[in-house]
C-alpha atoms as a PDB file:
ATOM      1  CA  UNK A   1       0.000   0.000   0.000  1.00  0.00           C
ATOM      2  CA  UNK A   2       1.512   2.810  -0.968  1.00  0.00           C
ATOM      3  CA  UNK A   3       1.824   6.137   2.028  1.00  0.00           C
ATOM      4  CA  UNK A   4      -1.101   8.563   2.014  1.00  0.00           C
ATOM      5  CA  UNK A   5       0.004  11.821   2.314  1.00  0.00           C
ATOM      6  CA  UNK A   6      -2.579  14.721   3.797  1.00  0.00           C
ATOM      7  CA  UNK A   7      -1.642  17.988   2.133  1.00  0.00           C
ATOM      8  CA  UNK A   8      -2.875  21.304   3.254  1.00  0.00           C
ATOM      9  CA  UNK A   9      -1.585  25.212   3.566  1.00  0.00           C
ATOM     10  CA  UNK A  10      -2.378  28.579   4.889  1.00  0.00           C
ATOM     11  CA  UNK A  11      -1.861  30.267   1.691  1.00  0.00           C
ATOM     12  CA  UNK A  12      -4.984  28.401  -0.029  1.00  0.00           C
ATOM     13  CA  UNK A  13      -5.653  25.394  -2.034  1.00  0.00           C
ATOM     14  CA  UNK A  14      -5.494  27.348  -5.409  1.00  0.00           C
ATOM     15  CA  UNK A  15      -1.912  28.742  -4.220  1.00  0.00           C
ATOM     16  CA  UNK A  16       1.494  27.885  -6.438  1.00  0.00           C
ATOM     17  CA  UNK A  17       3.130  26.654  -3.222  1.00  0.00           C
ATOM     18  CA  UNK A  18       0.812  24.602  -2.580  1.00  0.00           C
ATOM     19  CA  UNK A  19       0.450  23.174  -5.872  1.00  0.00           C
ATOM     20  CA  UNK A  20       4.284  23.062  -6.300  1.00  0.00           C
ATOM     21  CA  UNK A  21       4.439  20.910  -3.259  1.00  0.00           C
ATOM     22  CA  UNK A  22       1.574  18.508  -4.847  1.00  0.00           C
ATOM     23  CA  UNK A  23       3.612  17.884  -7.546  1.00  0.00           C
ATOM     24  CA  UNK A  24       6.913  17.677  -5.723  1.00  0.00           C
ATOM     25  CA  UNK A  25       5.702  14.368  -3.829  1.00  0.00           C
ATOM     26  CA  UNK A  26       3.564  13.104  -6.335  1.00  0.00           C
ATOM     27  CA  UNK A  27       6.516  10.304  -6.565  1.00  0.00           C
ATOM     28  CA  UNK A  28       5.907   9.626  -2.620  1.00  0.00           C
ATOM     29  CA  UNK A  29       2.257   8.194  -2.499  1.00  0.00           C
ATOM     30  CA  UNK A  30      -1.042   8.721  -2.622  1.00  0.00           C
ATOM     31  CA  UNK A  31      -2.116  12.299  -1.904  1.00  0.00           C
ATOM     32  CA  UNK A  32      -5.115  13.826  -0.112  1.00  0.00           C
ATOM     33  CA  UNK A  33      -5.541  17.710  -0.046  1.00  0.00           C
ATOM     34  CA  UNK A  34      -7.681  19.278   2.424  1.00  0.00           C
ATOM     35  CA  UNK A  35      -7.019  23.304   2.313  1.00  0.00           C
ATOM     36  CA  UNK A  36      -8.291  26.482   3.353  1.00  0.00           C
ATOM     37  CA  UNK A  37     -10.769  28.104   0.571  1.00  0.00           C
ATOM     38  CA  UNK A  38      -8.730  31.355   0.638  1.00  0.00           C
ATOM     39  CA  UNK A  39      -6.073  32.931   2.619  1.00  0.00           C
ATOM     40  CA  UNK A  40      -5.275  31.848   6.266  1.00  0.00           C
ATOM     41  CA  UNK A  41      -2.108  33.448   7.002  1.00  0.00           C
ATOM     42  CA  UNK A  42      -0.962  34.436  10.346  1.00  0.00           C
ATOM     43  CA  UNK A  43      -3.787  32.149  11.871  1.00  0.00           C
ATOM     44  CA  UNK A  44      -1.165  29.939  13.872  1.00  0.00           C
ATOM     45  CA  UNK A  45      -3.217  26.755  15.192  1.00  0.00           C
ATOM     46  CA  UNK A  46      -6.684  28.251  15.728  1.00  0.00           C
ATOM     47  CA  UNK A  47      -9.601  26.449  15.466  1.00  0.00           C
ATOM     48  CA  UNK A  48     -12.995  27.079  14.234  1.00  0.00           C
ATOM     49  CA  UNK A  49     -15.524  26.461  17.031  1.00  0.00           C
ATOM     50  CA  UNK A  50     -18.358  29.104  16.430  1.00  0.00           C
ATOM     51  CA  UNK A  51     -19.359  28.621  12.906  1.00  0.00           C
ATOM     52  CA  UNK A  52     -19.915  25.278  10.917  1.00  0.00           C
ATOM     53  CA  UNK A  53     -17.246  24.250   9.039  1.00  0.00           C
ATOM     54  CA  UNK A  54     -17.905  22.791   5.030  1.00  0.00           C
ATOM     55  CA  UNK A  55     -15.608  20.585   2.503  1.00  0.00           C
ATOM     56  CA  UNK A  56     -16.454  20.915  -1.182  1.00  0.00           C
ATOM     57  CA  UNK A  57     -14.309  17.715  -3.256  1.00  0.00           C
ATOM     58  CA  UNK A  58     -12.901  19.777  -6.381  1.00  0.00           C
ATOM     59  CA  UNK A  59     -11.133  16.615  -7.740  1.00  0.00           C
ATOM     60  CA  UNK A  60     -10.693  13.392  -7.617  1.00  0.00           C
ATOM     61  CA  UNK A  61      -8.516  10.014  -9.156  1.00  0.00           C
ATOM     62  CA  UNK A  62      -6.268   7.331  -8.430  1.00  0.00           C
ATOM     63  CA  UNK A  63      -3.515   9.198  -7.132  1.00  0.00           C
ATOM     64  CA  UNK A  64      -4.863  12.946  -5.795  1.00  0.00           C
ATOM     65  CA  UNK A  65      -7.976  13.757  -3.651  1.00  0.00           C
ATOM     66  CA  UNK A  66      -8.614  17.604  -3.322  1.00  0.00           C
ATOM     67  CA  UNK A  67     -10.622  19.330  -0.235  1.00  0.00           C
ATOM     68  CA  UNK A  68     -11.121  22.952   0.159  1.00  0.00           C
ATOM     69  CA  UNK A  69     -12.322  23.656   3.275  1.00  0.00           C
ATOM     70  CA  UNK A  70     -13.588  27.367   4.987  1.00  0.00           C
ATOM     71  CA  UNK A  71     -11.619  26.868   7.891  1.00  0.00           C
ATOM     72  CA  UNK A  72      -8.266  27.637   8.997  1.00  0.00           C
ATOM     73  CA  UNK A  73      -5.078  25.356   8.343  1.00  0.00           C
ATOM     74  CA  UNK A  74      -4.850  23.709  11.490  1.00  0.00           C
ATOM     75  CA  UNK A  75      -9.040  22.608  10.737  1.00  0.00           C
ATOM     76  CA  UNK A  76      -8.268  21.056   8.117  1.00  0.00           C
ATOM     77  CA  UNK A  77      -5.694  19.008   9.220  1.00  0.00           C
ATOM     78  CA  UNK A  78      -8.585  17.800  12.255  1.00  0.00           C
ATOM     79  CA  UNK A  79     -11.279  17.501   9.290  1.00  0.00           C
ATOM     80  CA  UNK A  80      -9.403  15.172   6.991  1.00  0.00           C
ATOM     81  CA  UNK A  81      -8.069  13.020   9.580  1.00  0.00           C
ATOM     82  CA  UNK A  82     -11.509  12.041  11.121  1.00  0.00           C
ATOM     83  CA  UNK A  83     -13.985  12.881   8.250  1.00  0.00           C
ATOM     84  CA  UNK A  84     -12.825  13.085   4.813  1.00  0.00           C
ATOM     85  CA  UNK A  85      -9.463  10.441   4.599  1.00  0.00           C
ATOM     86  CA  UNK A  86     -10.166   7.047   3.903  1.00  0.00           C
ATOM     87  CA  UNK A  87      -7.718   6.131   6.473  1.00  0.00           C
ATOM     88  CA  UNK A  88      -4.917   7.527   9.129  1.00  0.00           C
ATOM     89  CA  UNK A  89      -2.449   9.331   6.686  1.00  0.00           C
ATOM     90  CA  UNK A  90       1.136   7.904   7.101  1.00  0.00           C
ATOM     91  CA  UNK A  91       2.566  11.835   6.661  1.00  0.00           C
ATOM     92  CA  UNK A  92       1.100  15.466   7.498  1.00  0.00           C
ATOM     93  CA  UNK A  93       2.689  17.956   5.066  1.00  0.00           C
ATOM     94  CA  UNK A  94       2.071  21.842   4.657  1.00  0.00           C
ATOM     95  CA  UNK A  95       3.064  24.873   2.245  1.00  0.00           C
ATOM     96  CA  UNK A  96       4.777  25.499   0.642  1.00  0.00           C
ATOM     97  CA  UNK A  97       4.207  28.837   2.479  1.00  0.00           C
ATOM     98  CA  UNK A  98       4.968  31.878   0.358  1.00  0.00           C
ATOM     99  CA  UNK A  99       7.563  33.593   2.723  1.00  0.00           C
ATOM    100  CA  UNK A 100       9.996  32.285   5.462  1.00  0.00           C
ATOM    101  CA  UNK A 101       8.481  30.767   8.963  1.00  0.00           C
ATOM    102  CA  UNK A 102      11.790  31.332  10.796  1.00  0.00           C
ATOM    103  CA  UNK A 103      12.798  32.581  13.925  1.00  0.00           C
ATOM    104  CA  UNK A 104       9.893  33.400  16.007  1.00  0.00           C
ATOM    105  CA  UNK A 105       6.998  33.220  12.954  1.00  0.00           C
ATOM    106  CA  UNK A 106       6.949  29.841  13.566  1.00  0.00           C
ATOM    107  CA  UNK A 107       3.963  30.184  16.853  1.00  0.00           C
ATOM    108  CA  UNK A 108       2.297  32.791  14.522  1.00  0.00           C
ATOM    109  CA  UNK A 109       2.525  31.014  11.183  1.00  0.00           C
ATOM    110  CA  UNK A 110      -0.068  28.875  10.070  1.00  0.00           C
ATOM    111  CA  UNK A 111       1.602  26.685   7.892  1.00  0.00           C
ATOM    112  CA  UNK A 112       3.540  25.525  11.042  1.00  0.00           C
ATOM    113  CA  UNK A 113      -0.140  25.742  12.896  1.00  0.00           C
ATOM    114  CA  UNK A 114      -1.239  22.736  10.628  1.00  0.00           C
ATOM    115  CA  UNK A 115       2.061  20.884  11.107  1.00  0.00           C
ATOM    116  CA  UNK A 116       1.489  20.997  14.679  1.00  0.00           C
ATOM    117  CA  UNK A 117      -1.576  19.427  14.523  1.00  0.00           C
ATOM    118  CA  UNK A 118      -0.326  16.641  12.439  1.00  0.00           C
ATOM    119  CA  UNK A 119       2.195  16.177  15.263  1.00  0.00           C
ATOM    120  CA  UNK A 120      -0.453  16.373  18.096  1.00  0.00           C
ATOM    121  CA  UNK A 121      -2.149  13.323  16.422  1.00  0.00           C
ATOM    122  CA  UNK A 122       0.808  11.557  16.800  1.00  0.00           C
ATOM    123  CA  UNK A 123       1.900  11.880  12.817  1.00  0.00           C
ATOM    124  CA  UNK A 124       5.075  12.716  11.690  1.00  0.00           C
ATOM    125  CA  UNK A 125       5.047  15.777   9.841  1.00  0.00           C
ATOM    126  CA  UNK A 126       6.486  18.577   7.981  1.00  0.00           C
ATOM    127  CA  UNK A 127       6.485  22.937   7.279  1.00  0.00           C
ATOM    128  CA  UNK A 128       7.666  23.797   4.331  1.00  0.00           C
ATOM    129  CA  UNK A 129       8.385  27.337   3.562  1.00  0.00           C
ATOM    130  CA  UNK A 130      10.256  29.037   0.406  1.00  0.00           C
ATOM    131  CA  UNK A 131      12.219  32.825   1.606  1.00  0.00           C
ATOM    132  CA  UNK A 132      10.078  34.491  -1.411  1.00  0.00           C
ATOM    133  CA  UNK A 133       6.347  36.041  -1.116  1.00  0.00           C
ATOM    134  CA  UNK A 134       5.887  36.507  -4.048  1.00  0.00           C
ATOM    135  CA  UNK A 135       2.779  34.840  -5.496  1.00  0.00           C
ATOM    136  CA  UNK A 136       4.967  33.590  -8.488  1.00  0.00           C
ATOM    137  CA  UNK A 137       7.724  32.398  -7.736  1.00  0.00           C
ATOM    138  CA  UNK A 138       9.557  30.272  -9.120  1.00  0.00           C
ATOM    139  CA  UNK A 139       9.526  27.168  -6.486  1.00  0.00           C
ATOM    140  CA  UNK A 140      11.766  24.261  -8.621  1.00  0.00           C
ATOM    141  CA  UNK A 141      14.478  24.441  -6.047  1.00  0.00           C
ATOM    142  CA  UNK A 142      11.934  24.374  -3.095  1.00  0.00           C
ATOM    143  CA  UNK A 143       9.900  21.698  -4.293  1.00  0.00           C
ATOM    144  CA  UNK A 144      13.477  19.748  -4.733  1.00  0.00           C
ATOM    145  CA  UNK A 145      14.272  19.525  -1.052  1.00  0.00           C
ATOM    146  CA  UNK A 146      10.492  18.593  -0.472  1.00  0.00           C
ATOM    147  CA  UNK A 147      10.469  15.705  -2.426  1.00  0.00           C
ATOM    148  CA  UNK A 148      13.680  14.826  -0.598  1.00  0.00           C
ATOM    149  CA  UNK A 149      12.920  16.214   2.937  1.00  0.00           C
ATOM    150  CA  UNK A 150       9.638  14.180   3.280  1.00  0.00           C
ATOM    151  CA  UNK A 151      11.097  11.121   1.562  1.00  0.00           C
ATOM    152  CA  UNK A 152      13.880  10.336   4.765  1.00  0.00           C
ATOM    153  CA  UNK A 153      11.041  11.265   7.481  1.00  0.00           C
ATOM    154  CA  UNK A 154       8.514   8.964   5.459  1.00  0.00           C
ATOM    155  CA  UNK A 155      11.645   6.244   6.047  1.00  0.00           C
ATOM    156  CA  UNK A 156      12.873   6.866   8.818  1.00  0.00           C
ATOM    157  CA  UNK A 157       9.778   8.620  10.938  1.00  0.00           C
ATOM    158  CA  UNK A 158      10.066  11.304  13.736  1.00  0.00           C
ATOM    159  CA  UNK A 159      10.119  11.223  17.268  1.00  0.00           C
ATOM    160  CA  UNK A 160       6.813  11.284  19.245  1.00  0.00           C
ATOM    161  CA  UNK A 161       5.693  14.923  19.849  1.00  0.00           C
ATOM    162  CA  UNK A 162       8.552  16.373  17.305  1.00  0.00           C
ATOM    163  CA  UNK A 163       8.012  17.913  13.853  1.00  0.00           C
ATOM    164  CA  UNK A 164      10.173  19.625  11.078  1.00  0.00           C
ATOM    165  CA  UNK A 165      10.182  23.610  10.514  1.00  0.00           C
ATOM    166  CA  UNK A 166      11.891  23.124   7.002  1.00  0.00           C
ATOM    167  CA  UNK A 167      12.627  27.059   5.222  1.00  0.00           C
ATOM    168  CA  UNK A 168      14.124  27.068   1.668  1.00  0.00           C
ATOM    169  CA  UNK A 169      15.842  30.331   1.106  1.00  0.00           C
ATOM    170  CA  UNK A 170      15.578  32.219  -2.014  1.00  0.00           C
ATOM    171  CA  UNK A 171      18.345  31.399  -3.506  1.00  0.00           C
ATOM    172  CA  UNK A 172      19.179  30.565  -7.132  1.00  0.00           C
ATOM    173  CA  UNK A 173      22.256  28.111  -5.982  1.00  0.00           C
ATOM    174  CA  UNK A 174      21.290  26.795  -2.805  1.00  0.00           C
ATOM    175  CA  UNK A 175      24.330  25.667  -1.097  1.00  0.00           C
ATOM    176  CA  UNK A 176      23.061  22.370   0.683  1.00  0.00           C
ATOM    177  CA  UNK A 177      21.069  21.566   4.051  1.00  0.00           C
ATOM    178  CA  UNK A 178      21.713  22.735   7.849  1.00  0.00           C
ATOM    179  CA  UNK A 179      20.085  21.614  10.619  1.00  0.00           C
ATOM    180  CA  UNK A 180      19.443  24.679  12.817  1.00  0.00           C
ATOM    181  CA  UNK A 181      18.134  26.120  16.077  1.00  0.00           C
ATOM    182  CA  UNK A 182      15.523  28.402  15.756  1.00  0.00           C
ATOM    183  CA  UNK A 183      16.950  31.724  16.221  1.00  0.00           C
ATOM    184  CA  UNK A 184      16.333  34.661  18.761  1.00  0.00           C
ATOM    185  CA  UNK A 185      14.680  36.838  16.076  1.00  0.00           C
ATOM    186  CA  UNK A 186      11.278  38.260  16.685  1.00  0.00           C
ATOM    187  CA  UNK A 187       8.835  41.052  15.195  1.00  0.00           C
ATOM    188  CA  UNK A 188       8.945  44.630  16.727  1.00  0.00           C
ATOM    189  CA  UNK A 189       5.074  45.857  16.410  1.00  0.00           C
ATOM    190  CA  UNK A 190       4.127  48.908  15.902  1.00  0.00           C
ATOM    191  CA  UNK A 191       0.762  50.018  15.024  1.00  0.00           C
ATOM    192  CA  UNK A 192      -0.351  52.923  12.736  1.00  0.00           C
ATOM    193  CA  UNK A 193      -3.329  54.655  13.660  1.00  0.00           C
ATOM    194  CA  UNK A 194      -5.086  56.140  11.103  1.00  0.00           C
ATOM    195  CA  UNK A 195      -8.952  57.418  10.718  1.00  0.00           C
ATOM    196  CA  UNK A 196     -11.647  56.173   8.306  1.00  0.00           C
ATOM    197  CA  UNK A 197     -13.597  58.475   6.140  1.00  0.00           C
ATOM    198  CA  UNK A 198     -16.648  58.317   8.776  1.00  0.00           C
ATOM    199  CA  UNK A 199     -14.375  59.480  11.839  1.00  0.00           C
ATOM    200  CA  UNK A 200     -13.676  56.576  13.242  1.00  0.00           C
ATOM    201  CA  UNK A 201     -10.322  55.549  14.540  1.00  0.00           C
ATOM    202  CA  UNK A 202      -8.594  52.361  13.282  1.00  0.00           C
ATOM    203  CA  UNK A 203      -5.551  50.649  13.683  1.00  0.00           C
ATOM    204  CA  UNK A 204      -2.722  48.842  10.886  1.00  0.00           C
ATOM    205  CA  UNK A 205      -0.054  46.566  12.425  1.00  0.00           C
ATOM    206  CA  UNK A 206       3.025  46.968  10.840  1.00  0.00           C
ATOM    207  CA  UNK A 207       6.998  46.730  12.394  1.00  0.00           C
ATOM    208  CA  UNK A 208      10.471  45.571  11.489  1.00  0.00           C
ATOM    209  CA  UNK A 209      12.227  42.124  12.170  1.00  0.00           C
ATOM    210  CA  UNK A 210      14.986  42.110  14.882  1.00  0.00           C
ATOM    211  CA  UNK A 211      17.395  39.519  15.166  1.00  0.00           C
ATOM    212  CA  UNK A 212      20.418  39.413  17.982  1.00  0.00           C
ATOM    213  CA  UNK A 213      21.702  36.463  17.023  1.00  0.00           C
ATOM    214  CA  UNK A 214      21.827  36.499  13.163  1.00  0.00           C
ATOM    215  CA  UNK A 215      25.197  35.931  12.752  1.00  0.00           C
ATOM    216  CA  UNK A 216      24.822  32.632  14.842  1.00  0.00           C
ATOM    217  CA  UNK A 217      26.087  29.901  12.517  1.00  0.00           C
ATOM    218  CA  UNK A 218      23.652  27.750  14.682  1.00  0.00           C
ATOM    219  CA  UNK A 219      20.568  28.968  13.728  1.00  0.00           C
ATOM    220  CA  UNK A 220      17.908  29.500  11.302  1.00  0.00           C
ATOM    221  CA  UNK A 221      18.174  32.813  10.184  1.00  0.00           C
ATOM    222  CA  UNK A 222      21.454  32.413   9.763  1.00  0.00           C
ATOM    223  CA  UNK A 223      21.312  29.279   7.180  1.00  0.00           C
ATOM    224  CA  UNK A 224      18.913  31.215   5.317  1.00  0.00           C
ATOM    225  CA  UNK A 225      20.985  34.235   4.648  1.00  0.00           C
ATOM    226  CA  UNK A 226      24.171  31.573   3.522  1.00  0.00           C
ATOM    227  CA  UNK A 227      21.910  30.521   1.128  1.00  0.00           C
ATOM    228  CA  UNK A 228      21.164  27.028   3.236  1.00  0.00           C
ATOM    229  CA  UNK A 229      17.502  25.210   3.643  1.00  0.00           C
ATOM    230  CA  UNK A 230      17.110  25.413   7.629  1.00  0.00           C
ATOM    231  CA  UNK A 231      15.385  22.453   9.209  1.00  0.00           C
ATOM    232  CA  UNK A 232      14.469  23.246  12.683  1.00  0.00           C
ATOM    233  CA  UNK A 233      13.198  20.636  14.457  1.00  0.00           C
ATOM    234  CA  UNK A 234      10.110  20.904  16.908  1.00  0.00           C
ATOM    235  CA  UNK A 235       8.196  19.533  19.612  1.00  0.00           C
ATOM    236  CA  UNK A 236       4.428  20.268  21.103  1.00  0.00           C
ATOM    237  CA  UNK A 237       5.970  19.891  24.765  1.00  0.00           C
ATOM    238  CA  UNK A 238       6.171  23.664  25.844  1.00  0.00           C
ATOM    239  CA  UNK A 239       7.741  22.208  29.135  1.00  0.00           C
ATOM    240  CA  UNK A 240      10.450  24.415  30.352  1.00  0.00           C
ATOM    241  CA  UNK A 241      12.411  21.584  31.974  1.00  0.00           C
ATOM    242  CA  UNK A 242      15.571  23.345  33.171  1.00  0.00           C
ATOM    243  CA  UNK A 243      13.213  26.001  35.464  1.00  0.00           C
ATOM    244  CA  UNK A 244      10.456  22.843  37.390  1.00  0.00           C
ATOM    245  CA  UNK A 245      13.542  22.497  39.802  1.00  0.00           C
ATOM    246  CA  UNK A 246      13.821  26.713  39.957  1.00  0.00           C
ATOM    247  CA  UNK A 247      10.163  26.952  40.324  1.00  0.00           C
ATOM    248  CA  UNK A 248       9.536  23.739  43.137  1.00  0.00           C
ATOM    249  CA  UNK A 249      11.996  26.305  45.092  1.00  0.00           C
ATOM    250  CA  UNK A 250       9.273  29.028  45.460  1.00  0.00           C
ATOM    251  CA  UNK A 251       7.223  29.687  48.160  1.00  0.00           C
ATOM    252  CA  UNK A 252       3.923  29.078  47.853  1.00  0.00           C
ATOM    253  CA  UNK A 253       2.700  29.262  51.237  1.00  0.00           C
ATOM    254  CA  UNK A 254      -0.092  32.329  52.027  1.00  0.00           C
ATOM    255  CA  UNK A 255       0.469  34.954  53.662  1.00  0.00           C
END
């Protein structure tokens, strides 16, 4: 039997990244799509719990089952495992995201919400994301280390609870494969206030990137400048192990 793959984005199911990665592991297995009608970017692993959520089948054969679905990434990973796959998929896969998920994007991001939620349910599985937003890119290069990225964890599996942050910089010559930490970076908000033609006050996030360690040979952000794929691994344990002995010290008595 060959693996089922469950395929899904942020960026929406009519998307090149996503239908670049469809075609990069075409080779891999059978493939099942189930992806947001539209964009869901920035949704991290939210869930849809006030409004009904709907699947519409847009194609079907032998090899490729599409979904799109009006919820957010992370639903339809939950929705095609218990509803619409014909069994447990073997491999949770999402992007290719248009834009990096590096650094601290990757609890916002919801290409890497999805992949979370493949992990949760105990599957091993994979973000992909290519450095370039553009809604054209060219994605030959990306789809490359896809095809070979989900290939070794479809042999060789993950650990229970972990999952792959894989970013593909936008490169014409990229220069190989480092496995990185993720690196200090984060987003700087700031928020433009503006006024609508009625009077009203409203609010536009915008900001700058900030990055300490960027010159860390260790991390992401740093692979991705040197023209390297980054693969960050990642777990769903949020334990902070190294402080339960700090906290246990506390005193917790009232006063």
């Amino acid at each position: 039997m060959k693996p089922l793959i469950l395929i899904t984005n942020d960026d929406g199911v009519d998307s090149r990244g996503i239908q670049s990665l469809i075609a990069a592991l075409q080779d891999l297995g059978q493939l099942f799509v189930v992806a947001p009608d539209g964009q869901r970017s920035a949704q991290s692993s939210a869930l849809t719990i006030n409004n009904p959520l709907r699947a519409h089948k847009i194609m079907e054969n032998e090899s490729l089952t599409i979904f799109k679905c009006n919820g957010t990434p992370a639903d339809c990973v939950k929705l095609g495992i218990d509803q619409l796959m014909p069994r447990r998929p073997d491999l949770v896969v999402s992007g290719i995201n248009h834009g990096n998920n590096s650094s601290i994007s990757v609890i916002y991001s919801g290409t890497m919400g999805a992949t979370f939620e493949g992990c949760v349910g105990g599957i091993p599985s994979i973000g992909f994301s290519y450095g370039s937003p553009d809604a054209r890119a060219d994605m030959t290069g990306a789809m490359n280390y896809a095809n070979l990225i989900a290939r070794q964890v479809l042999e060789n599996g993950l650990p229970e609870g972990t999952c792959l942050n894989v970013n593909i910089p936008h490169y014409k010559e990229i220069k190989g494969v480092r496995i990185c930490r993720q690196a200090k970076g984060l987003w700087k908000e700031e928020f433009v206030k503006k006024e609508d033609p009625t009077g009203k006050e409203y609010y536009w996030l915008t900001g700058y990137f900030s990055c300490p360690d960027i010159d860390d040979e260790t991390t992401d952000e740093w692979a991705l400048g040197n023209g390297y794929v980054s693969i960050v691994p990642c777990t769903v344990d949020m334990t902070a192990y190294n402080f339960i002995d700090t906290l246990k010290t506390w005193n917790y008595e009232k006063k």
